[in-house]
Structures are given as C-alpha cells and as structure tokens.
C-alpha atoms as a PDB file:
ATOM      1  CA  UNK A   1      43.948   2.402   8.782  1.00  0.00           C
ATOM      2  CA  UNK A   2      43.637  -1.590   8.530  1.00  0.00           C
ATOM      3  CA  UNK A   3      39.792  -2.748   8.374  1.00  0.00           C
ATOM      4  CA  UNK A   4      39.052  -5.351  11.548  1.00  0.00           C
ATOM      5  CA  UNK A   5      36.547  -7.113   9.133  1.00  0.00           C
ATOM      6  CA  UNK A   6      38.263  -8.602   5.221  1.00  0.00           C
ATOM      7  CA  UNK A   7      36.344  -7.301   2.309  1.00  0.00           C
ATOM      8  CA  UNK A   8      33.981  -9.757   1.592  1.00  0.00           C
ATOM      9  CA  UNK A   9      32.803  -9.953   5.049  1.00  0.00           C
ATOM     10  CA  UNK A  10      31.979  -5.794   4.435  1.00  0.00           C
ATOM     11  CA  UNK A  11      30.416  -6.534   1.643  1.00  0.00           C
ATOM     12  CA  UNK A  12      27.750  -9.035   2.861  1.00  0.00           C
ATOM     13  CA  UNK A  13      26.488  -6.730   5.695  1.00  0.00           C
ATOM     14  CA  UNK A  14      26.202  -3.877   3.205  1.00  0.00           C
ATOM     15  CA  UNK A  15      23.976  -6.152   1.369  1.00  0.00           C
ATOM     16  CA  UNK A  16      22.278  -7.746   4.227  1.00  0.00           C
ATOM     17  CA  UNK A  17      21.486  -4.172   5.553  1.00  0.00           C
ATOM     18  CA  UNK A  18      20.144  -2.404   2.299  1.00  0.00           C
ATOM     19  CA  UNK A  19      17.803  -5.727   1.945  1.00  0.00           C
ATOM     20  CA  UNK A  20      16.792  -5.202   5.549  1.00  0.00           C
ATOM     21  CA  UNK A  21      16.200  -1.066   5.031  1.00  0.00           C
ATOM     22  CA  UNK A  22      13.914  -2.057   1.627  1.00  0.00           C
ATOM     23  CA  UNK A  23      12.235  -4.994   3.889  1.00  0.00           C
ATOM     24  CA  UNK A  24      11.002  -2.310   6.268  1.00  0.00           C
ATOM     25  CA  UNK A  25      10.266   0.282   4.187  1.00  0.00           C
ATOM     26  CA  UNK A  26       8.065  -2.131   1.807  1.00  0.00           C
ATOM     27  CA  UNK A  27       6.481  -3.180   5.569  1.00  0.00           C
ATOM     28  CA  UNK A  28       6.380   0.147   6.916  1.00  0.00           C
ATOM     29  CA  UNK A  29       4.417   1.302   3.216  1.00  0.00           C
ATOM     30  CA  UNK A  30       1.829  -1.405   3.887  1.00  0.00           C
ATOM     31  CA  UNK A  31       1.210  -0.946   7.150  1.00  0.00           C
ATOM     32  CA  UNK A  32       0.738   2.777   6.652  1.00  0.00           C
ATOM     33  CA  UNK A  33      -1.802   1.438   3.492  1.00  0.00           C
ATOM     34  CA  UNK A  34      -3.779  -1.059   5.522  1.00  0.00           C
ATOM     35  CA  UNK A  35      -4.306   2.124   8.538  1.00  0.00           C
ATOM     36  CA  UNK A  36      -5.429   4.133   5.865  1.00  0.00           C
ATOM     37  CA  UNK A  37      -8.176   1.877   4.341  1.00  0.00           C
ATOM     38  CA  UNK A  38      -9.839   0.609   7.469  1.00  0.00           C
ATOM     39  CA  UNK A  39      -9.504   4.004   9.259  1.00  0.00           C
ATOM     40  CA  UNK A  40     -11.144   6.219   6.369  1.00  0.00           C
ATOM     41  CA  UNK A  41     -14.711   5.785   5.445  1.00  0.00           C
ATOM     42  CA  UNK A  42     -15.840   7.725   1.870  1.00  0.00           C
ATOM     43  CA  UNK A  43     -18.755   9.681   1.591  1.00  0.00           C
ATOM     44  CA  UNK A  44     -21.764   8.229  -0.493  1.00  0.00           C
ATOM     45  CA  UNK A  45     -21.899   9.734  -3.965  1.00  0.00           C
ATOM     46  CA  UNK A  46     -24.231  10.571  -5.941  1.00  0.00           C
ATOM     47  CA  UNK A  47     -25.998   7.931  -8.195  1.00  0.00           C
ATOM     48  CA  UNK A  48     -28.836   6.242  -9.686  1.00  0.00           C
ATOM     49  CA  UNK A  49     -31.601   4.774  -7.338  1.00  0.00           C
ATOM     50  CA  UNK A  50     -33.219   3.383 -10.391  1.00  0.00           C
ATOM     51  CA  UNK A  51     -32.357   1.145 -13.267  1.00  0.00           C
ATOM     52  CA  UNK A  52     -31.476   3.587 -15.875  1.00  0.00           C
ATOM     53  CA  UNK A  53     -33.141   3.414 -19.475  1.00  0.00           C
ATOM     54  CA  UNK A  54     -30.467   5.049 -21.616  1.00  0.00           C
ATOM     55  CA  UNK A  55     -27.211   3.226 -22.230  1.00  0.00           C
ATOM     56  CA  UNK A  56     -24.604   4.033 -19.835  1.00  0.00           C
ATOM     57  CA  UNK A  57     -26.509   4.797 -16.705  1.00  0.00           C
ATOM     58  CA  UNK A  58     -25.713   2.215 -14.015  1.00  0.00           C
ATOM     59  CA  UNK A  59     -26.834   2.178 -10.514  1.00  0.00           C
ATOM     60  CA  UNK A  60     -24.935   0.456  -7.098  1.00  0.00           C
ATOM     61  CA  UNK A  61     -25.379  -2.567  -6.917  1.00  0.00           C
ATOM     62  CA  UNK A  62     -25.792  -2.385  -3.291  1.00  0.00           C
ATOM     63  CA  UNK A  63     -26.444   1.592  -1.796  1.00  0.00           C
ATOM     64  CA  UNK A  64     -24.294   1.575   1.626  1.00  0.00           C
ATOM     65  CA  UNK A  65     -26.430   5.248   1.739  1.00  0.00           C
END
C-alpha cells in the first residue's frame, strides 16, 4: 500500500513524538519527585544534643525535634 505522507515527512513526526514521550516522562518523573518531598516528612533521628568532645561526633546544627 502507497504511504499518504513521503518519507521524510514520517520521519520528522517519529522524531517529534519520541522527543515529546521523553519530554513528559522527564516532567511526569519530576512532578512525581517534587509530590514526594513536600508530602513526606522524616522522623527525627537520633543525635547529639551536645557538642561532642571526641573527634567525629557532630551534633544538628539546628534540632527540628
């Protein structure tokens, strides 16, 4: 069967969809990131209160606990 559209014509809205697909996807992924970071909140952990004497031992620098 004869094609309505010539070749290169195809060939451009392949390309112009598969950018389009990856453009949503890559929005979609972000979206779904942002949701996920302002919708969550962590529980506190478990640390220092006090300035620590040995090496190593740090403390918050500001407890949200």
């Amino acid at each position: 069967m004869a094609s309505i559209l010539p070749e290169p014509v195809k060939r451009s809205v392949s390309v112009w969809v598969v950018v389009a697909v990856v453009g949503l996807v890559l929005i979609g992924a972000n979206a779904h990131l942002a949701y996920v970071a302002f919708s969550s909140q962590p529980d506190c952990v478990v640390h220092l209160k006090d300035k620590g004497e040995a090496p190593g031992k740090f403390r918050a620098a500001k407890s949200a606990c």
